[in-house]
Structure formats: C-alpha cells, structure tokens
PDB file of N, CA and C in Angstrom:
ATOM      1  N   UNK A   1       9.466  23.244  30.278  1.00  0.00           N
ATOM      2  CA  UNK A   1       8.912  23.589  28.969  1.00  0.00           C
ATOM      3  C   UNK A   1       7.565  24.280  29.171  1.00  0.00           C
ATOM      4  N   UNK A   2       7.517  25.283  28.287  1.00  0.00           N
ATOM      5  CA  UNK A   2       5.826  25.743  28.662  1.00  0.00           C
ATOM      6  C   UNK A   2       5.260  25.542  27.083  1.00  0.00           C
ATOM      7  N   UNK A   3       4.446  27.007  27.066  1.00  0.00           N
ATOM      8  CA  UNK A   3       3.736  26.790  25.544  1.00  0.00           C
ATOM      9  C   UNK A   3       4.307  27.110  24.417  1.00  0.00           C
ATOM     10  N   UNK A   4       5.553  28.079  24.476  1.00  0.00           N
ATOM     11  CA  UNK A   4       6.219  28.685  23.826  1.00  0.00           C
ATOM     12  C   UNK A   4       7.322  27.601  23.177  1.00  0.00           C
ATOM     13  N   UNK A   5       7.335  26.580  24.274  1.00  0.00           N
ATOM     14  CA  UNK A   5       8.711  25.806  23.815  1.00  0.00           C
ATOM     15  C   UNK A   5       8.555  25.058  22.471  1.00  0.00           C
ATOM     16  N   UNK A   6       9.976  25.218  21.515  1.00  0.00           N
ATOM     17  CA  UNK A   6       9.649  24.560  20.356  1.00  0.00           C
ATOM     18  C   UNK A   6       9.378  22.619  20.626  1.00  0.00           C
ATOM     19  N   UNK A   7       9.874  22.339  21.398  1.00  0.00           N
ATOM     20  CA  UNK A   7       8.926  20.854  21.832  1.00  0.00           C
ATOM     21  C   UNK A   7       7.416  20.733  22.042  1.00  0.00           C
ATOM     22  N   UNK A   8       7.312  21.487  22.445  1.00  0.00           N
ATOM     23  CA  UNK A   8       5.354  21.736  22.805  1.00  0.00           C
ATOM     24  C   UNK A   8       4.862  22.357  21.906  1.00  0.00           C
ATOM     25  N   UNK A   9       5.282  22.578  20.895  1.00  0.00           N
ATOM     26  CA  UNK A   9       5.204  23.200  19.121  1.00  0.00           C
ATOM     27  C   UNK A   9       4.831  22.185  18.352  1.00  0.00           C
ATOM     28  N   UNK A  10       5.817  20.735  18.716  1.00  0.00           N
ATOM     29  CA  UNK A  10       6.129  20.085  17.810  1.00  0.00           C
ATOM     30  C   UNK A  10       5.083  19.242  18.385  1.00  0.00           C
ATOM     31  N   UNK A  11       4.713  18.752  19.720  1.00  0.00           N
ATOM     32  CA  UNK A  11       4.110  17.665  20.392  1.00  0.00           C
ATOM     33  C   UNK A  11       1.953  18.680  19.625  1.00  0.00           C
ATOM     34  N   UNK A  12       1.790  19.765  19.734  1.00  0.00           N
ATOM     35  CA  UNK A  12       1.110  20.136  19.376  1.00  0.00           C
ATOM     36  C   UNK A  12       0.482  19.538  17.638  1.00  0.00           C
ATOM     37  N   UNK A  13       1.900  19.689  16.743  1.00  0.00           N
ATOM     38  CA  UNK A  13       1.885  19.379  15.649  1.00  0.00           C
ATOM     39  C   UNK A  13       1.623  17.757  15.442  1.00  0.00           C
ATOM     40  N   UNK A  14       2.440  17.292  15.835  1.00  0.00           N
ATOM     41  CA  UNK A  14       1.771  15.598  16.654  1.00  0.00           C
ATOM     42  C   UNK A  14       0.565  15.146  16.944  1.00  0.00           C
ATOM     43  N   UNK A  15       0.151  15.769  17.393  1.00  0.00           N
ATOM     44  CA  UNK A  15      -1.510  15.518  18.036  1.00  0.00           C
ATOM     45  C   UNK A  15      -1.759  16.387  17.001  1.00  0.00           C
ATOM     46  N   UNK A  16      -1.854  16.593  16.265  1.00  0.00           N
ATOM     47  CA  UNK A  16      -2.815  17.619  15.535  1.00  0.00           C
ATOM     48  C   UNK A  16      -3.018  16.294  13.905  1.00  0.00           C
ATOM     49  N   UNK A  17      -1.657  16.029  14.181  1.00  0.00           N
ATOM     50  CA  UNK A  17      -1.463  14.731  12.696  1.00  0.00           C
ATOM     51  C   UNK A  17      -2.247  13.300  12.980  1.00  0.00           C
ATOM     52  N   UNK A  18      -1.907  12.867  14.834  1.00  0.00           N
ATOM     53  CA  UNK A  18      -3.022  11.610  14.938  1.00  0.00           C
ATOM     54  C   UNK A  18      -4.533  12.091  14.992  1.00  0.00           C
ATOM     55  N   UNK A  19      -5.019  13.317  15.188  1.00  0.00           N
ATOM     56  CA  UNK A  19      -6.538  13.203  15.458  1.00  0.00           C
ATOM     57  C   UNK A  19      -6.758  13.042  13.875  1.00  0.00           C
ATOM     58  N   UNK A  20      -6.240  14.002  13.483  1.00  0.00           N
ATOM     59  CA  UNK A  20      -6.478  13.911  11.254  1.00  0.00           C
ATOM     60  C   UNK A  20      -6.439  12.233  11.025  1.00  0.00           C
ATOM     61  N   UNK A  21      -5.286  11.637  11.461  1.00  0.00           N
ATOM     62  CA  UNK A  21      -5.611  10.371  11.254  1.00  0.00           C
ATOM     63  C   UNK A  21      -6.461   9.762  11.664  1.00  0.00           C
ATOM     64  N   UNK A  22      -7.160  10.029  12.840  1.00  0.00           N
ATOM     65  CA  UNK A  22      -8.229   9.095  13.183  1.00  0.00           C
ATOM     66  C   UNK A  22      -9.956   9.517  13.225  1.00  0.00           C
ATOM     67  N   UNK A  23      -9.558  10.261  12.173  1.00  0.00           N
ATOM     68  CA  UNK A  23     -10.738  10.839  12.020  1.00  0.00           C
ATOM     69  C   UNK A  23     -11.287  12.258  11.928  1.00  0.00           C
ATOM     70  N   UNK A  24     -10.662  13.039  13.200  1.00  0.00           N
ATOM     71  CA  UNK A  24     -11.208  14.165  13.748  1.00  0.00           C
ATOM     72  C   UNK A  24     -10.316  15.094  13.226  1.00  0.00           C
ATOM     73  N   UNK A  25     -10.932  15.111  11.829  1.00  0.00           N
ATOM     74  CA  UNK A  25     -10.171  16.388  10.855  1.00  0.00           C
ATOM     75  C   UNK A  25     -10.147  17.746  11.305  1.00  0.00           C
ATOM     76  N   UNK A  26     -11.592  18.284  11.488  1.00  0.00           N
ATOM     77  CA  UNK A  26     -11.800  19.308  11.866  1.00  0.00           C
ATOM     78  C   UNK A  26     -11.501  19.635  13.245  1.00  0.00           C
ATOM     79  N   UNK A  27     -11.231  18.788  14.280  1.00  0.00           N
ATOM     80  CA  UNK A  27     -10.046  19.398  15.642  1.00  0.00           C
ATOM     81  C   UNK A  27      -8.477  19.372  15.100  1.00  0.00           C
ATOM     82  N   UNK A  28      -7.925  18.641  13.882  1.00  0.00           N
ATOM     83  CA  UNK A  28      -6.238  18.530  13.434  1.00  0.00           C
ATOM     84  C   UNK A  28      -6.547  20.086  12.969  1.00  0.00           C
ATOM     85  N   UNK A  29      -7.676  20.681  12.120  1.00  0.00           N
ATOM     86  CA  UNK A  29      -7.581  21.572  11.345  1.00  0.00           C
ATOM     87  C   UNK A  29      -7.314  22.981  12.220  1.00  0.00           C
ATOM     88  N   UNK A  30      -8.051  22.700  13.365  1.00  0.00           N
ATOM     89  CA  UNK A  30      -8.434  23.729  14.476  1.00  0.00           C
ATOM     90  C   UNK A  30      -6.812  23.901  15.201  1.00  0.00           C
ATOM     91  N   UNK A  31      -6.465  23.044  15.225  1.00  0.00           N
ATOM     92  CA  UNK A  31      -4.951  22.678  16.129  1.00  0.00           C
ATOM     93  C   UNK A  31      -4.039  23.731  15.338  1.00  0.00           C
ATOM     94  N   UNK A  32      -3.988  22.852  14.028  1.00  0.00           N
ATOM     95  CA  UNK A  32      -3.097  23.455  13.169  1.00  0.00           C
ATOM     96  C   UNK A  32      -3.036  25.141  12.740  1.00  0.00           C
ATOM     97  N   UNK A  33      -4.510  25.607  12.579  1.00  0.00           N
ATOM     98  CA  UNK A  33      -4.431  27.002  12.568  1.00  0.00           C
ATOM     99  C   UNK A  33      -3.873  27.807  13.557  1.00  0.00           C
ATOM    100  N   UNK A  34      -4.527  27.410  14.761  1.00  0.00           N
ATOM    101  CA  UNK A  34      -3.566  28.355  15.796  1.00  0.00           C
ATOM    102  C   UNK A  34      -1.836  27.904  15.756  1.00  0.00           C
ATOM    103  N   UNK A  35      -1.510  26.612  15.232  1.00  0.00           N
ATOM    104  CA  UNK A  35      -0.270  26.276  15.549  1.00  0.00           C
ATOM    105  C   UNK A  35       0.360  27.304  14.756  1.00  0.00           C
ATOM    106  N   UNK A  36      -0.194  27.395  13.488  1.00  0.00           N
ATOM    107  CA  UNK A  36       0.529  28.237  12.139  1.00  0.00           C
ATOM    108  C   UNK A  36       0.881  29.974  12.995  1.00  0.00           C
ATOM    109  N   UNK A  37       0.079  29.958  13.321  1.00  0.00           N
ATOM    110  CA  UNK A  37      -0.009  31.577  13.728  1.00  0.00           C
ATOM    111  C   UNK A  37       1.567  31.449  15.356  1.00  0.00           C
ATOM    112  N   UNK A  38       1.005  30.727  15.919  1.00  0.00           N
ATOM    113  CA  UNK A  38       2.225  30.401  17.183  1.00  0.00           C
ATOM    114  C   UNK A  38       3.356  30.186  16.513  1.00  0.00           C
ATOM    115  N   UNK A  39       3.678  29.198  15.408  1.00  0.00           N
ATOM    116  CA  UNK A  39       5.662  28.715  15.313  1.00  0.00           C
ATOM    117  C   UNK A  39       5.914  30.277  14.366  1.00  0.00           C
ATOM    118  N   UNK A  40       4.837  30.747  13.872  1.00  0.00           N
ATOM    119  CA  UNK A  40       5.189  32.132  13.080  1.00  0.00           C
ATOM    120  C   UNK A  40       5.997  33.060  13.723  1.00  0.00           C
ATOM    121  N   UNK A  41       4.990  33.010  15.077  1.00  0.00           N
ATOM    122  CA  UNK A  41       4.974  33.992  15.794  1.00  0.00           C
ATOM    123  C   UNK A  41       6.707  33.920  16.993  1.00  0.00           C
ATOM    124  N   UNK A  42       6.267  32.606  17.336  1.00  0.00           N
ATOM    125  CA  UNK A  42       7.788  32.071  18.457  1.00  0.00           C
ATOM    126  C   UNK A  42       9.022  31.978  17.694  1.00  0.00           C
ATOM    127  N   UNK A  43       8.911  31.138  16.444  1.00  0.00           N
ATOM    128  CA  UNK A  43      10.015  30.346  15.584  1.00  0.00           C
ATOM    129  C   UNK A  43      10.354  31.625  14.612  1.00  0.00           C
ATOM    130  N   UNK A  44       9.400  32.613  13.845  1.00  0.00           N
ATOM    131  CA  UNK A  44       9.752  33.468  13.043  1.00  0.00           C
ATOM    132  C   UNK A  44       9.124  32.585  11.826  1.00  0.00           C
ATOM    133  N   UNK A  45       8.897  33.688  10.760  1.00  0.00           N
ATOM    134  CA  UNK A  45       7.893  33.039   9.182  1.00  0.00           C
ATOM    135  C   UNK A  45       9.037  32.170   8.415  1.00  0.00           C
ATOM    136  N   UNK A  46      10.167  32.372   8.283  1.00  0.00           N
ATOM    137  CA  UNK A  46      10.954  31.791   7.350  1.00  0.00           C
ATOM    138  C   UNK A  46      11.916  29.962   8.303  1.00  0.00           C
ATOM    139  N   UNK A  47      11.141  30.395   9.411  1.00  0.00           N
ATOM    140  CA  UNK A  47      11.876  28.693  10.016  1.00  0.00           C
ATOM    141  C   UNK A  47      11.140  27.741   9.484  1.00  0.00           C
ATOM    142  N   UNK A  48      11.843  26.465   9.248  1.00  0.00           N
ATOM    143  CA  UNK A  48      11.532  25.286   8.799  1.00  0.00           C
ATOM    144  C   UNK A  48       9.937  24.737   8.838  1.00  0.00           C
ATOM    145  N   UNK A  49      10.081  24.870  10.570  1.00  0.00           N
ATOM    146  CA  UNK A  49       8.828  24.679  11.405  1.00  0.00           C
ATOM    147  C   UNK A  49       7.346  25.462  10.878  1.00  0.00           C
ATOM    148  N   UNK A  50       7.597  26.390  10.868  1.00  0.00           N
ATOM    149  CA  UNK A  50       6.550  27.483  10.325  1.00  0.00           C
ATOM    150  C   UNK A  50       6.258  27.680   9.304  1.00  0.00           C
ATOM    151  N   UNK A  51       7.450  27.026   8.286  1.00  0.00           N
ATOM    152  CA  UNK A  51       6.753  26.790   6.944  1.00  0.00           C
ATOM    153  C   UNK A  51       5.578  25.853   6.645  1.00  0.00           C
ATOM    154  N   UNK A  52       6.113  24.356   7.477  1.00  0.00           N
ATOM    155  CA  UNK A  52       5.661  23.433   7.029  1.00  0.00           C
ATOM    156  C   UNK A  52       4.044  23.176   7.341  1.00  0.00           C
ATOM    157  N   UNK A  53       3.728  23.882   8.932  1.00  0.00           N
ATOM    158  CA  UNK A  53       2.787  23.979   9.006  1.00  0.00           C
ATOM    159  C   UNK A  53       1.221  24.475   8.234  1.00  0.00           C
ATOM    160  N   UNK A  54       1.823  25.408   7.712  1.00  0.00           N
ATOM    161  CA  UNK A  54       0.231  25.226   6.663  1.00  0.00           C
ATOM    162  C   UNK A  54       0.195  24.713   5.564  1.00  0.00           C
ATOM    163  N   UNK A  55       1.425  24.180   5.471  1.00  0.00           N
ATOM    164  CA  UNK A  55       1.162  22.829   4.236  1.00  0.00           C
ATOM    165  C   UNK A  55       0.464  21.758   5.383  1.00  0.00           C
ATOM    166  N   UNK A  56       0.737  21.384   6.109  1.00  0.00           N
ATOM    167  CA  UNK A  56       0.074  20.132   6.965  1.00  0.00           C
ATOM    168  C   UNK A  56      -1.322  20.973   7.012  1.00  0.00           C
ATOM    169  N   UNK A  57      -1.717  22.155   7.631  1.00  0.00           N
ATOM    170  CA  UNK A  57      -3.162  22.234   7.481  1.00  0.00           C
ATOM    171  C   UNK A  57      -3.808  22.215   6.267  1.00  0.00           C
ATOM    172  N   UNK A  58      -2.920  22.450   5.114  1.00  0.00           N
ATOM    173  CA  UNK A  58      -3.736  22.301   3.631  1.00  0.00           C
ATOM    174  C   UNK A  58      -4.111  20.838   3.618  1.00  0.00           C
ATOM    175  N   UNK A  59      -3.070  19.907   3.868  1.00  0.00           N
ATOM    176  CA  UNK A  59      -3.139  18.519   4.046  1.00  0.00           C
ATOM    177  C   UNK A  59      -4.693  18.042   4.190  1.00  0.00           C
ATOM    178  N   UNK A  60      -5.049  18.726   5.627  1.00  0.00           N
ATOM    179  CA  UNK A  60      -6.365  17.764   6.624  1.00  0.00           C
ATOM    180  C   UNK A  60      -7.938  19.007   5.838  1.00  0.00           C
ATOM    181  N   UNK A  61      -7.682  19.992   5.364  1.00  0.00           N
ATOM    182  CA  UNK A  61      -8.331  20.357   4.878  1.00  0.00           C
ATOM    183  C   UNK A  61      -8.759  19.844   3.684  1.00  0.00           C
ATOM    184  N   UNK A  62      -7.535  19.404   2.829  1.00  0.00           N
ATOM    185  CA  UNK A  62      -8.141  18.720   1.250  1.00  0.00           C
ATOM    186  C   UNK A  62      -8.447  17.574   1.721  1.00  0.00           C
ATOM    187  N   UNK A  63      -8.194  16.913   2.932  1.00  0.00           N
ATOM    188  CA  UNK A  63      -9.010  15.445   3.069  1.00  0.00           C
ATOM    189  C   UNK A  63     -10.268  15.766   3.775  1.00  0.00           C
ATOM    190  N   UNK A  64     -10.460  16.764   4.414  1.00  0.00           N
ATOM    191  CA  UNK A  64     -11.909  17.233   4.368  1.00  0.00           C
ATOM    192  C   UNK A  64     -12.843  17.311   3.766  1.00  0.00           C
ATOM    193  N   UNK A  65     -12.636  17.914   2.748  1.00  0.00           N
ATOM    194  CA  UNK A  65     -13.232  18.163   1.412  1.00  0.00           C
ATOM    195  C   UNK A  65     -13.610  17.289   0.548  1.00  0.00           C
ATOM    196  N   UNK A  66     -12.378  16.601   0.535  1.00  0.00           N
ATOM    197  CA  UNK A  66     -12.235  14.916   0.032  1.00  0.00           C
ATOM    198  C   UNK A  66     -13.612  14.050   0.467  1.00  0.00           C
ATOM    199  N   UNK A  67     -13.346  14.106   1.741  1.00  0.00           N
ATOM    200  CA  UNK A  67     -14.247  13.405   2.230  1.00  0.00           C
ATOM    201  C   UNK A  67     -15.932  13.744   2.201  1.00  0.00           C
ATOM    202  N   UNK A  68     -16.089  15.153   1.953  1.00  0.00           N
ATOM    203  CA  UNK A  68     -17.238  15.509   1.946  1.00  0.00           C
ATOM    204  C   UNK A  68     -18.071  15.490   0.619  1.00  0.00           C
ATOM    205  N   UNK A  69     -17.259  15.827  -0.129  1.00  0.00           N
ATOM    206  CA  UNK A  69     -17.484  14.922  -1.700  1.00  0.00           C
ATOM    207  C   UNK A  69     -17.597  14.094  -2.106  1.00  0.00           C
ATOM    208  N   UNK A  70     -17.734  12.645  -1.248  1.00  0.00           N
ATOM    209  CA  UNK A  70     -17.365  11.628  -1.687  1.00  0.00           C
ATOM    210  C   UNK A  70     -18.573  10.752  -1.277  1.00  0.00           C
ATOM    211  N   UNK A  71     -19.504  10.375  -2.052  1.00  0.00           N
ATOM    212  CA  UNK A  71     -21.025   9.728  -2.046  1.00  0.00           C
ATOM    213  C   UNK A  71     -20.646   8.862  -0.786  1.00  0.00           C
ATOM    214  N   UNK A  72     -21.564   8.756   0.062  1.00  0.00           N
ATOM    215  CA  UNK A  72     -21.432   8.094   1.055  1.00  0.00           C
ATOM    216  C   UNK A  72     -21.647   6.605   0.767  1.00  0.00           C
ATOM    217  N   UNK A  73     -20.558   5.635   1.517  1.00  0.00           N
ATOM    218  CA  UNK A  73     -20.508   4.005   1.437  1.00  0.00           C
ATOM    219  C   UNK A  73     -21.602   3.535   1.898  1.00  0.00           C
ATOM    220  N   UNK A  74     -22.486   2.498   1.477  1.00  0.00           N
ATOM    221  CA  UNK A  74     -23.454   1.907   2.310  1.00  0.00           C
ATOM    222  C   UNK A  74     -22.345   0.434   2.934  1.00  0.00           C
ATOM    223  N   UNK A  75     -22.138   0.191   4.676  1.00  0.00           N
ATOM    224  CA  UNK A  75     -21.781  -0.611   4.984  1.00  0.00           C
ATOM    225  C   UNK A  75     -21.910  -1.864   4.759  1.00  0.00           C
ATOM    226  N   UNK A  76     -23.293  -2.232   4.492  1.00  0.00           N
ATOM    227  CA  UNK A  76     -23.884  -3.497   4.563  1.00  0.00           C
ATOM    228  C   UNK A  76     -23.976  -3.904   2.634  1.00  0.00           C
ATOM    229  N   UNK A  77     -23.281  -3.304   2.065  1.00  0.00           N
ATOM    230  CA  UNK A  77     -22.878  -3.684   0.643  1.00  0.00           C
ATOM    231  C   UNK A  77     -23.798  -2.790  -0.630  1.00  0.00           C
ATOM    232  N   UNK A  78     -23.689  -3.123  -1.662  1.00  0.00           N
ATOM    233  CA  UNK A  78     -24.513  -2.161  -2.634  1.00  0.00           C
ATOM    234  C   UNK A  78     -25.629  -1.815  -2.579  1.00  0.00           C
ATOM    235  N   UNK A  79     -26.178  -2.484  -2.028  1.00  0.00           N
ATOM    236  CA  UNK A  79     -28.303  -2.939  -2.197  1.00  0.00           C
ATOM    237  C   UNK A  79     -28.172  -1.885  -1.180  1.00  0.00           C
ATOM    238  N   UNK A  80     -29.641  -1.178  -1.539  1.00  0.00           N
ATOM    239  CA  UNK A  80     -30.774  -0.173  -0.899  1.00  0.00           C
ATOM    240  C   UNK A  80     -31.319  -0.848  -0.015  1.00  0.00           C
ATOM    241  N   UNK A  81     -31.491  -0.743   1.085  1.00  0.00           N
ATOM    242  CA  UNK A  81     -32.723  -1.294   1.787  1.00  0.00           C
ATOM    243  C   UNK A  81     -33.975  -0.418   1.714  1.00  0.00           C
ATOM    244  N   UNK A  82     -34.781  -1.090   2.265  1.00  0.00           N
ATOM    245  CA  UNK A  82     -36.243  -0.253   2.455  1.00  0.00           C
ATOM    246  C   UNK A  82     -36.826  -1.007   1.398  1.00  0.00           C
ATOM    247  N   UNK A  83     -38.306  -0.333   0.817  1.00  0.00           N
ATOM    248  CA  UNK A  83     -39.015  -0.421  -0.324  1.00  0.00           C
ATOM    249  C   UNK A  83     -38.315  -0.374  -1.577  1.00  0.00           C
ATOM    250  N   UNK A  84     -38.903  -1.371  -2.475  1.00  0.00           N
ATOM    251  CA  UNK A  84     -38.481  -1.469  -3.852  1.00  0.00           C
ATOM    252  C   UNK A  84     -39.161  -0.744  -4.331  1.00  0.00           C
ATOM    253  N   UNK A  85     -38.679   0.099  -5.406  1.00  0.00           N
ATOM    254  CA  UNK A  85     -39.568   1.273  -6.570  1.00  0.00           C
ATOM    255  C   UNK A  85     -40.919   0.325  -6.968  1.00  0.00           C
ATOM    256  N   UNK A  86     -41.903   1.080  -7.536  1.00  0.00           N
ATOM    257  CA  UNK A  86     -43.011   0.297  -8.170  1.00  0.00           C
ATOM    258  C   UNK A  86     -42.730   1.064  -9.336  1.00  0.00           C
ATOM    259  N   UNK A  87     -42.856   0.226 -10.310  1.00  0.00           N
ATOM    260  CA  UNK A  87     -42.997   0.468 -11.741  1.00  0.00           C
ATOM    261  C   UNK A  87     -44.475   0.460 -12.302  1.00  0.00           C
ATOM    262  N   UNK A  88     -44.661   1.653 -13.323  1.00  0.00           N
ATOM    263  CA  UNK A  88     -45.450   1.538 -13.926  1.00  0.00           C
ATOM    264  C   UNK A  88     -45.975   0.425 -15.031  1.00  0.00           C
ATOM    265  N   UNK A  89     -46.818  -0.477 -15.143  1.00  0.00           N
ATOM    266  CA  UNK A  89     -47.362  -1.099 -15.554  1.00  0.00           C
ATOM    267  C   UNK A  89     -48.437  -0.579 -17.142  1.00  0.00           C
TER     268      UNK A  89
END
C-alpha cells in the first residue's frame, strides 16, 4: 500500500476523526483538507469517499468555532478568584 491507496485514504481519514476527538481540531482540520483534495484527486469528485470528506472537515471546523465562542469554563467552579470589586460608599 502506499499513499495513493484507498486504505491509507481511509486510515488518514481515521486519524484525522481521533485527533478532532481529542482535542487537536486544527491538525483533524489540516488532515482533512489535504485529504479532500487527494480522494478527489485518486477516488474521482463524485465517489462516496470524496464526498464525504468535506462534510467531515465542515464537522471539526464548526466545532472549532463552537469552541471559540464559547465563554471560557472556570475549573475550580463559578467564583472569581483574585480581589473583590470595592464599591463605592
């Protein structure tokens, strides 16, 4: 099998779905673009394979986004740490 092979297409597409899962959106996103352009290119635009792929990169992109929009959690529960405001008196 080399790079061309539709197994090393698919194992590509694989690893491109666990890094998104574990975090590392923006390497699934990176994966997936060149993948889109490769099963286009090996498989042809209208195969299964080559469709589905930039729906999966729309996928890790809207959870990108998702995520970047989304007020950041404080771990240690609701409360602010640091200094309390002073109020005017």
């Amino acid at each position: 099998m080399g790079p061309d092979h539709p197994d090393t297409l698919t194992s590509r597409n694989n690893l491109a779905s666990w890094l998104g899962q574990t975090g590392d959106v923006r390497e699934a996103a990176r994966i997936l673009t060149q993948l889109a352009a490769d099963r286009s290119r090996i498989l042809g635009p209208d195969h299964p394979d080559a469709a589905v792929t930039p729906a999966n990169l729309a996928h890790w992109v809207g959870v990108s986004l998702e995520a970047s929009t989304q007020p950041a959690e404080r771990p240690w529960g609701g409360r602010q740490s640091g200094p309390r405001p002073v109020h005017a008196r």
